[in-house]
Protein backbone atom coordinates (compact mmCIF):
# COMPACT_ATOMS: atom_id res chain seq x y z
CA UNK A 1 240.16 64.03 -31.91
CA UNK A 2 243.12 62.68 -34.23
CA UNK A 3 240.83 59.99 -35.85
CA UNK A 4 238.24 62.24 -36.96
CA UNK A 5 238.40 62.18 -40.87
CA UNK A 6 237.62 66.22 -41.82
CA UNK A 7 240.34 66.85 -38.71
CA UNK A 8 242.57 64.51 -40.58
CA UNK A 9 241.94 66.48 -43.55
CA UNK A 10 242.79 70.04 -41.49
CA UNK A 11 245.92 68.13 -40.09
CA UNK A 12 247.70 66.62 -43.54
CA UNK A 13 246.93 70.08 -45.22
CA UNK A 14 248.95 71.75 -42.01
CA UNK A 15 252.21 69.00 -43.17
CA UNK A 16 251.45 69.69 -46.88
CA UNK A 17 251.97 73.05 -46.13
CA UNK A 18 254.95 72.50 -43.97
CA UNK A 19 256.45 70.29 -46.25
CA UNK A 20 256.28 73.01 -48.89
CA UNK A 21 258.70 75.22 -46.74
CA UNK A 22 256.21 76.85 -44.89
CA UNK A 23 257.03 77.35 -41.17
CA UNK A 24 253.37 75.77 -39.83
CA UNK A 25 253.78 74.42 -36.09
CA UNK A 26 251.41 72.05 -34.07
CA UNK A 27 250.43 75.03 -32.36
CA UNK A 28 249.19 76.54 -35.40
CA UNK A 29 247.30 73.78 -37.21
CA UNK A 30 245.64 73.41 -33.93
CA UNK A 31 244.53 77.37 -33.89
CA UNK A 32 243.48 76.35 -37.72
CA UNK A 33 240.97 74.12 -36.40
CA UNK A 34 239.83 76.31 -33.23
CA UNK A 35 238.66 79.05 -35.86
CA UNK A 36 237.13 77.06 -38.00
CA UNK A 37 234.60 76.24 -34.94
CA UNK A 38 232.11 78.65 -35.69
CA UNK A 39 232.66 79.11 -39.48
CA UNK A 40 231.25 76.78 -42.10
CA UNK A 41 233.20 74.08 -42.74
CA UNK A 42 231.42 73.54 -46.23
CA UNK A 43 232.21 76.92 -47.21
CA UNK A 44 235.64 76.38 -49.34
CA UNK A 45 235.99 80.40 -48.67
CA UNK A 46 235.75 80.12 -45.09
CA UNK A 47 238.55 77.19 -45.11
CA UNK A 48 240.45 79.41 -47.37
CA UNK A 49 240.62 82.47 -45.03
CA UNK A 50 241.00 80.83 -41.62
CA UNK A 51 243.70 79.00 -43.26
CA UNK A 52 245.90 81.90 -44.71
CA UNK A 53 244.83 84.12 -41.30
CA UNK A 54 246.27 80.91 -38.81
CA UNK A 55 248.57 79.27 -40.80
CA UNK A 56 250.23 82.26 -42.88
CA UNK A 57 252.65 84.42 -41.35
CA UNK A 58 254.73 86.16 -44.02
CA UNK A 59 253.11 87.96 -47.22
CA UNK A 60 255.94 86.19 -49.53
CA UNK A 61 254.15 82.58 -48.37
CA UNK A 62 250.84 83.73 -49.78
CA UNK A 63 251.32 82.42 -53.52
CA UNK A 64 252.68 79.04 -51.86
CA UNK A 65 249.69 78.68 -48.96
CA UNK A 66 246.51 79.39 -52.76
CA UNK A 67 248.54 76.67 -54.42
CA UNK A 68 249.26 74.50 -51.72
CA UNK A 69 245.07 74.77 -50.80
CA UNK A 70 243.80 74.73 -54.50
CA UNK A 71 246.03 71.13 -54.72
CA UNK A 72 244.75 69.37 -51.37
CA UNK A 73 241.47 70.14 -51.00
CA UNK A 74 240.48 71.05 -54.96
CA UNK A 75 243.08 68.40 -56.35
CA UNK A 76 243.93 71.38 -59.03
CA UNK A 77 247.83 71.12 -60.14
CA UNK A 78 249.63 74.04 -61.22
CA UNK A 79 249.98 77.74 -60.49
CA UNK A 80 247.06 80.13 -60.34
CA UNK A 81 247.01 84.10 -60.86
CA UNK A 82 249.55 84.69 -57.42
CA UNK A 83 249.78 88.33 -58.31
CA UNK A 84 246.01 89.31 -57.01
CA UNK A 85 246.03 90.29 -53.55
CA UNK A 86 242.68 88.34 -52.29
CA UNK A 87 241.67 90.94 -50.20
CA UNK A 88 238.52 92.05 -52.20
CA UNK A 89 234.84 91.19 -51.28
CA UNK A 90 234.05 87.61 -51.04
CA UNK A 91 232.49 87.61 -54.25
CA UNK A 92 235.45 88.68 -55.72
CA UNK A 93 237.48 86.01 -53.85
CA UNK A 94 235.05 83.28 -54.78
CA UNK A 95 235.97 84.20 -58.56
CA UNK A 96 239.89 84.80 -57.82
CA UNK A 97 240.01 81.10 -56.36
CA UNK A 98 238.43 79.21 -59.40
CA UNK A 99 237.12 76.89 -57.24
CA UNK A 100 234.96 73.66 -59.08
CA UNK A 101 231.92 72.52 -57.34
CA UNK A 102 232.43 68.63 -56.88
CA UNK A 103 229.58 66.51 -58.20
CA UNK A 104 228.27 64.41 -55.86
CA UNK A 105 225.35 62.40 -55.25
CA UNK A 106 222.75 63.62 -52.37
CA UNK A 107 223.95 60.55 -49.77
CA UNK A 108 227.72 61.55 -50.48
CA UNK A 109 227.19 65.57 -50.23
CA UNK A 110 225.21 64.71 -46.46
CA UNK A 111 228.23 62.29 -45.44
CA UNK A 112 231.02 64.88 -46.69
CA UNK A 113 228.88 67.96 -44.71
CA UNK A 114 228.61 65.51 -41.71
CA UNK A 115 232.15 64.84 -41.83
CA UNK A 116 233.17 68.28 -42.00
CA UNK A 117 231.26 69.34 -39.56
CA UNK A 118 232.90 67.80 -36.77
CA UNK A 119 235.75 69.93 -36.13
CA UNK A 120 233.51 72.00 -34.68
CA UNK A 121 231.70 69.98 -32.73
CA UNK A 122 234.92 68.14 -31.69
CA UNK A 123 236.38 71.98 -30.75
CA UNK A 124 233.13 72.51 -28.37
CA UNK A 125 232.96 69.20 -26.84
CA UNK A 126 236.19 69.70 -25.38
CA UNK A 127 236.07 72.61 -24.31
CA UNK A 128 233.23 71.45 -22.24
CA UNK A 129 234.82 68.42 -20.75
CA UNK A 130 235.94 68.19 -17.25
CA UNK A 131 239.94 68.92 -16.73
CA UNK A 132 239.62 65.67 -14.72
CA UNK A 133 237.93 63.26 -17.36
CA UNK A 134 240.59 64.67 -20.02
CA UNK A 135 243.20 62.45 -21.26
CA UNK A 136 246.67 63.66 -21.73
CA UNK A 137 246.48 64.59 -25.20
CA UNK A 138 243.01 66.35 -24.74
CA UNK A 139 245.12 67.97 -21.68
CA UNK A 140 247.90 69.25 -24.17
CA UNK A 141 245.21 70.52 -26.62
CA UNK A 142 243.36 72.95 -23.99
CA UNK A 143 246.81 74.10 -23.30
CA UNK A 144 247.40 75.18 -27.01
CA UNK A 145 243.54 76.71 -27.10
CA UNK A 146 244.17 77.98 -23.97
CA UNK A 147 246.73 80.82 -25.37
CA UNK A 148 243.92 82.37 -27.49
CA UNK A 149 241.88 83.36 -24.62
CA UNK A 150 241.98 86.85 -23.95
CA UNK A 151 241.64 88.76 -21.03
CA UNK A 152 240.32 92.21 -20.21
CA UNK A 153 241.58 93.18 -16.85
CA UNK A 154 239.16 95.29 -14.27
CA UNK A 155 239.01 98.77 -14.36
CA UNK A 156 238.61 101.88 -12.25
CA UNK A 157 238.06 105.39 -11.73
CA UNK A 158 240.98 107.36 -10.96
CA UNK A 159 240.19 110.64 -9.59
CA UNK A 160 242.87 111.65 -11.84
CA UNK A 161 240.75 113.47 -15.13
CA UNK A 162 241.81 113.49 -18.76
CA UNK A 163 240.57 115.52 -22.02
CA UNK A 164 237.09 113.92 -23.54
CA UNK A 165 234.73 115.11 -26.07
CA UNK A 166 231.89 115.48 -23.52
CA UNK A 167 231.37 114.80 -19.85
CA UNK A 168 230.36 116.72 -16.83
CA UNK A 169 233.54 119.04 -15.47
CA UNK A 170 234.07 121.54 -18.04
CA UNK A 171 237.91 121.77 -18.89
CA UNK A 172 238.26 125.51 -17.62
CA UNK A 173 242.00 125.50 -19.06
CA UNK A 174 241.19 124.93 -22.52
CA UNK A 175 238.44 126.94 -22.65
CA UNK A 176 240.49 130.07 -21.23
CA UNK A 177 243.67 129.56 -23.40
CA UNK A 178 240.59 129.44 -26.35
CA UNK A 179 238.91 131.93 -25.40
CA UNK A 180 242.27 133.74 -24.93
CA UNK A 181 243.15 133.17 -28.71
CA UNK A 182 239.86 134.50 -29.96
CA UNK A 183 239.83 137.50 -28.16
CA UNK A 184 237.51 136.39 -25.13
CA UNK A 185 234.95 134.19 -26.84
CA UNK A 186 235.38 130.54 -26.52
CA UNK A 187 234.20 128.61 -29.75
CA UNK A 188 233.84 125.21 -27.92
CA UNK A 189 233.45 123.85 -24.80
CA UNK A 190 235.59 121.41 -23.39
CA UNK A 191 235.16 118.47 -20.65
CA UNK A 192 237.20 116.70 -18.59
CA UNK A 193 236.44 112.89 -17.52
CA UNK A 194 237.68 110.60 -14.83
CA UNK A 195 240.53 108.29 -15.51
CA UNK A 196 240.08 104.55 -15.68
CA UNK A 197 242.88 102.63 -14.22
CA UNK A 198 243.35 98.57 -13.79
CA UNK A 199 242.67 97.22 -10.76
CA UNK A 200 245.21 94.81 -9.20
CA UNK A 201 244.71 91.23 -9.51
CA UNK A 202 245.73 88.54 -7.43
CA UNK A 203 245.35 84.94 -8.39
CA UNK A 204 245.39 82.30 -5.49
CA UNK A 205 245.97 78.74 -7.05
CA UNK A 206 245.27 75.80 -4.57
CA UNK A 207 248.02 73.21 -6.50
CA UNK A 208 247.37 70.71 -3.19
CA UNK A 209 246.41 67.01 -3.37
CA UNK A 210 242.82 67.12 -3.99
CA UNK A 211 243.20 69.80 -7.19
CA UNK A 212 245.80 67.83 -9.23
CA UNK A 213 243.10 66.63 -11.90
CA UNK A 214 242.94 71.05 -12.51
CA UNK A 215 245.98 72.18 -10.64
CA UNK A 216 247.86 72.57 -13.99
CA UNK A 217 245.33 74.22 -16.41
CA UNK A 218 244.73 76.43 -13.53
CA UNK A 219 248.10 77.26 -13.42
CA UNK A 220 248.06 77.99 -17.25
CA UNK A 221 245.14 80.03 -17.37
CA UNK A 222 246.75 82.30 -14.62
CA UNK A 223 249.93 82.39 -16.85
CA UNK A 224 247.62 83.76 -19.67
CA UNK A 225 246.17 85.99 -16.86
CA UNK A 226 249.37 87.62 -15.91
CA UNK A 227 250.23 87.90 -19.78
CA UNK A 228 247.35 90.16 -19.84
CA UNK A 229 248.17 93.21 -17.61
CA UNK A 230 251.64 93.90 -15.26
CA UNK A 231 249.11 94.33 -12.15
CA UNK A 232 249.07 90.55 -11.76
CA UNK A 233 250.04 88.77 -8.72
CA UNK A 234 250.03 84.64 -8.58
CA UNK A 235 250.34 82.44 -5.29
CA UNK A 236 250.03 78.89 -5.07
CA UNK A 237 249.20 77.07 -1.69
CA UNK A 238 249.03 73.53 -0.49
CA UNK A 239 250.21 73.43 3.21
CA UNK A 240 252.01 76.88 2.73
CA UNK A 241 251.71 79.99 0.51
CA UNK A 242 254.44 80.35 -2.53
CA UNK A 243 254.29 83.51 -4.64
CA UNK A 244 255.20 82.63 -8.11
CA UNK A 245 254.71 85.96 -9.78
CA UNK A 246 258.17 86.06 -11.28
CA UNK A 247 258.08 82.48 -12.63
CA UNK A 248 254.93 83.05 -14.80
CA UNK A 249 257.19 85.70 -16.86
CA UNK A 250 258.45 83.78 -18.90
CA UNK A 251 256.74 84.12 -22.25
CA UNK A 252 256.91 80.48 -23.20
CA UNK A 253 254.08 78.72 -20.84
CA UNK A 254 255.87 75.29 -20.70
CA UNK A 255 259.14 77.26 -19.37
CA UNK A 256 256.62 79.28 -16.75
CA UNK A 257 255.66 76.86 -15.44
CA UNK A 258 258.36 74.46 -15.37
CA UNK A 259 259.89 77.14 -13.12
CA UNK A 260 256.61 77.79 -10.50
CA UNK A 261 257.12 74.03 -10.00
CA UNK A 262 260.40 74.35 -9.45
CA UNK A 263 259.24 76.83 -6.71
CA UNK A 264 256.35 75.27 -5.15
CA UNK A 265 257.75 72.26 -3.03
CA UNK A 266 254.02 71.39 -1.73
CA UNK A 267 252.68 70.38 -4.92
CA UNK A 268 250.18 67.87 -4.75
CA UNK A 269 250.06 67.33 -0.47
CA UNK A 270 248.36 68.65 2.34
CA UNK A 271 245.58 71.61 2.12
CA UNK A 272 245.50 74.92 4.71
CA UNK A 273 243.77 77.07 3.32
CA UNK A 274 243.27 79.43 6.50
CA UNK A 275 246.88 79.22 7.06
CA UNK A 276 247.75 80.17 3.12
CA UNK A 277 245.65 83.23 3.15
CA UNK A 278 246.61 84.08 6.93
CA UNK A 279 249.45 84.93 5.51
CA UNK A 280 249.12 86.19 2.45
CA UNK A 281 247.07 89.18 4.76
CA UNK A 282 249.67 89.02 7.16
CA UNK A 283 252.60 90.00 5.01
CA UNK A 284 251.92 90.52 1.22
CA UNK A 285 248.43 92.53 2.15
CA UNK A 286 250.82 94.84 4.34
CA UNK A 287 252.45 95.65 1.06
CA UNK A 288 249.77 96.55 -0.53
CA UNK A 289 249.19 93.43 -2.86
CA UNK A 290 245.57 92.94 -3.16
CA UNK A 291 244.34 96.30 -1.70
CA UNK A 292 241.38 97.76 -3.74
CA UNK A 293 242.23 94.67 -6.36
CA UNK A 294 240.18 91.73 -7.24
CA UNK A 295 241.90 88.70 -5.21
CA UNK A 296 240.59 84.96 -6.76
CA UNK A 297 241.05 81.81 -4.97
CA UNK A 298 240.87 78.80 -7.21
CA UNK A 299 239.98 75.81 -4.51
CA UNK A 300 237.87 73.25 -3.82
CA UNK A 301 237.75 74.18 -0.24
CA UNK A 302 238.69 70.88 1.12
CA UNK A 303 240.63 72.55 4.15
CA UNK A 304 242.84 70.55 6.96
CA UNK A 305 243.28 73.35 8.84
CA UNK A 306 241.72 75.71 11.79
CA UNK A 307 238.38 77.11 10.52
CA UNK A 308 238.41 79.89 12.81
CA UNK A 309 241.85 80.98 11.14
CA UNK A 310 240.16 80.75 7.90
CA UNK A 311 237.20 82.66 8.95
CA UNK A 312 239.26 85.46 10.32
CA UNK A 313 241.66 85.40 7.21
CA UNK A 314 238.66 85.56 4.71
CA UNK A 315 237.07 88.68 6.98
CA UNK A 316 240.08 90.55 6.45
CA UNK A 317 240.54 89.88 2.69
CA UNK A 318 237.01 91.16 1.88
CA UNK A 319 237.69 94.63 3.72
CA UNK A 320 241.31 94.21 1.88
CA UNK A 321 240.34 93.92 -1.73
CA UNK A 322 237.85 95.25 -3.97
CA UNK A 323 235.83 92.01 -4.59
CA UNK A 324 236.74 88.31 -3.75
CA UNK A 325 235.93 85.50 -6.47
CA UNK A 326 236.10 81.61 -5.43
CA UNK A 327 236.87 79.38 -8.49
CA UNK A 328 235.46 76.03 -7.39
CA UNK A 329 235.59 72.97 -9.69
CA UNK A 330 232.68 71.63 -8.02
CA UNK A 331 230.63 74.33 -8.45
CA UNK A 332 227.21 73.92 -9.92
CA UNK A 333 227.11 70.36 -9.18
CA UNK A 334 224.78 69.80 -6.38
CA UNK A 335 227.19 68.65 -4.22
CA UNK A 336 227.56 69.15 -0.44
CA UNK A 337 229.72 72.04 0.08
CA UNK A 338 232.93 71.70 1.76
CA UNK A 339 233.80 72.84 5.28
CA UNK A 340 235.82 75.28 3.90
CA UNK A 341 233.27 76.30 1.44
CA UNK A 342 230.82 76.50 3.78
CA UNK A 343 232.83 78.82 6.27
CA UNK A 344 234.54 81.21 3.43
CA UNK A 345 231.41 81.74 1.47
CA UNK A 346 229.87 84.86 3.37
CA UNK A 347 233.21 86.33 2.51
CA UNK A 348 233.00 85.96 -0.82
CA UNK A 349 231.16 87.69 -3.75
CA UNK A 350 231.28 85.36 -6.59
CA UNK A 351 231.11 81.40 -6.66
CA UNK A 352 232.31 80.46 -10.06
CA UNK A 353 232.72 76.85 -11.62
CA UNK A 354 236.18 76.11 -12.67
CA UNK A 355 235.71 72.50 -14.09
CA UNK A 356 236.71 72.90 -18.14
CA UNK A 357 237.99 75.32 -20.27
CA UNK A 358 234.29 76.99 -21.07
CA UNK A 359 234.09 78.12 -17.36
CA UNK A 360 237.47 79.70 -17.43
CA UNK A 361 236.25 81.43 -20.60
CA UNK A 362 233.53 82.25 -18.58
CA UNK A 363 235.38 83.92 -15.81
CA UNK A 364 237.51 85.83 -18.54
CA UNK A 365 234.40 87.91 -19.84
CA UNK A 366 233.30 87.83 -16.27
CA UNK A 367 236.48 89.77 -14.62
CA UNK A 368 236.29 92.73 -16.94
CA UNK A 369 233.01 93.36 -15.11
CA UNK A 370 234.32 93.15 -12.05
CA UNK A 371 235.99 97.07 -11.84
């Protein structure tokens, strides 16, 4: 990604920016380029505004972000008119910024919008690559684009009822003390509707051998996951089951999950699966975790263990939880299921592919469904 010339471009104006004082991290250059992804790169207004919206965080660095932009990508010296606010119509904007339409020639304007174009493309490509086929830095740039994903957890009904404008119970309270007030005549009518409450949800990470090319992403997405809403619960498994709920609270992922492998002392080995959720029925679903909640296993299935004990452990999760999800990253490829696969899939109500950061985007918008 780092040799591509328009990121290049993206990149130095990030250190022009820092070196003008402002405080602009890797973190946020790299959230720079994941907006521009389905802007126009050609458009100077849309580099203007995804700049000042990633890159800005203080209204006193405004006047230093227009004249740091107007001098590296415009090559325009000096101060402009800091005192207008730039939040007018785009029109308005367009004029505010001044900005000169380059001449080029009609081979040079093709190889500047082909150019620019490929942050974009760049952005989507790897988001579609494989955790496995990703080098390190590709690895360390999902992380970063990982942190923008956002979750909606599941909800519920409650038969708990609140106050709404319309529904089907009739709030008989309000409408008495109303009717009370106006002497027996009630002016409105008022409804009542059911509650909606989260649903509990309980991440199962398989961090054995045969998942190290996606243990760690994995393990970052659930850290976004449990980010997202207090009624998250995280276990990892290789030979044995580890809950690392408390680890993933730290707000800093690196330090999360620096501490869950701290925790987990099967990392990378063996792979017993029944055994793992065996016991996460036997003693955590006897505390409730999981009941009525939507319990995920991320796995590839490749089990060393009984598969009678996984059988039985998989029956009793489904009657357990709400729905069951399996996060395979060998889903969808027309592969020959695992043994494991093969004996925990009538269990199970969702298959999902878990190979790149697009699927795990996928199961994002997918598990606000699931309520």
């Amino acid at each position: 990604m780092a040799e591509e010339p328009f990121l290049e471009t993206l990149v130095g104006f990030g250190r022009e920016l820092r070196s003008a004082g402002l405080p602009v991290g890797t973190g946020d250059v790299l959230t720079y380029c994941a907006a521009m992804e389905p802007l126009d790169p050609t458009d100077l207004l849309d580099l203007y505004w995804a700049g000042r919206t990633t890159l800005v965080s203080r209204r006193d660095h405004i006047p230093t972000y227009h004249r740091v932009f107007r001098e590296w990508f415009l090559g325009v010296p000096g101060e402009p008119d800091e005192a207008r606010p730039f939040n007018r119509s785009a029109a308005e904007a367009w004029a505010n910024l001044q900005l000169p339409e380059p001449e080029q020639t009609g081979e040079e304007r093709e190889e500047t919008e082909s150019r620019m174009g490929l942050v974009g493309s760049d952005v989507a490509t790897l988001r579609s690559k494989a955790f496995a086929d990703c080098t390190p830095d590709e690895l360390a740039a999902l992380r970063r684009i990982m942190r923008t994903v956002r979750l909606t957890p599941p909800r519920r009904r409650s038969r708990r009822t609140t106050p709404a404008g319309s529904g089907r119970q009739p709030d008989m309270r309000r409408i008495v003390r109303e009717a009370m007030r106006t002497h027996g005549d009630p002016a409105t009518l008022h409804w009542r509707q059911r509650r909606l409450r989260q649903r509990p949800v309980v991440l199962v990470l398989d961090v054995s051998g045969s998942m190290a090319d996606y243990s760690r992403a994995l393990l970052q997405f659930a850290h976004v996951t449990s980010r997202a809403s207090r009624r998250v619960e995280v276990f990892c498994f290789g030979t044995r089951l580890t809950r690392i709920t408390r680890e993933l609270e730290h707000r800093r992922p690196d330090e999360a999950l620096a501490h869950a492998a701290e925790t987990v002392v099967d990392w990378e080995g063996g792979t017993r699966i029944g055994d793992s959720l065996d016991t996460f029925v036997r003693d955590w679903g006897r505390r409730g975790i999981g009941r009525g909640g939507v319990v995920v296993i991320c796995s590839d299935g490749l089990d060393r263990g009984d598969p009678a004990l996984l059988e039985s452990a998989m029956e009793r999760l489904s009657r357990l939880s709400h729905r069951v999800v399996w996060l395979d990253p060998h889903a969808g490829l027309g592969a020959q299921p695992s043994l494991g696969m093969s004996v925990a899939t009538p269990y199970v109500d969702e298959v999902l592919p878990a190979r790149d950061l697009a699927d795990l985007e996928g199961f994002a918008r997918t598990l606000a469904t699931l309520g």
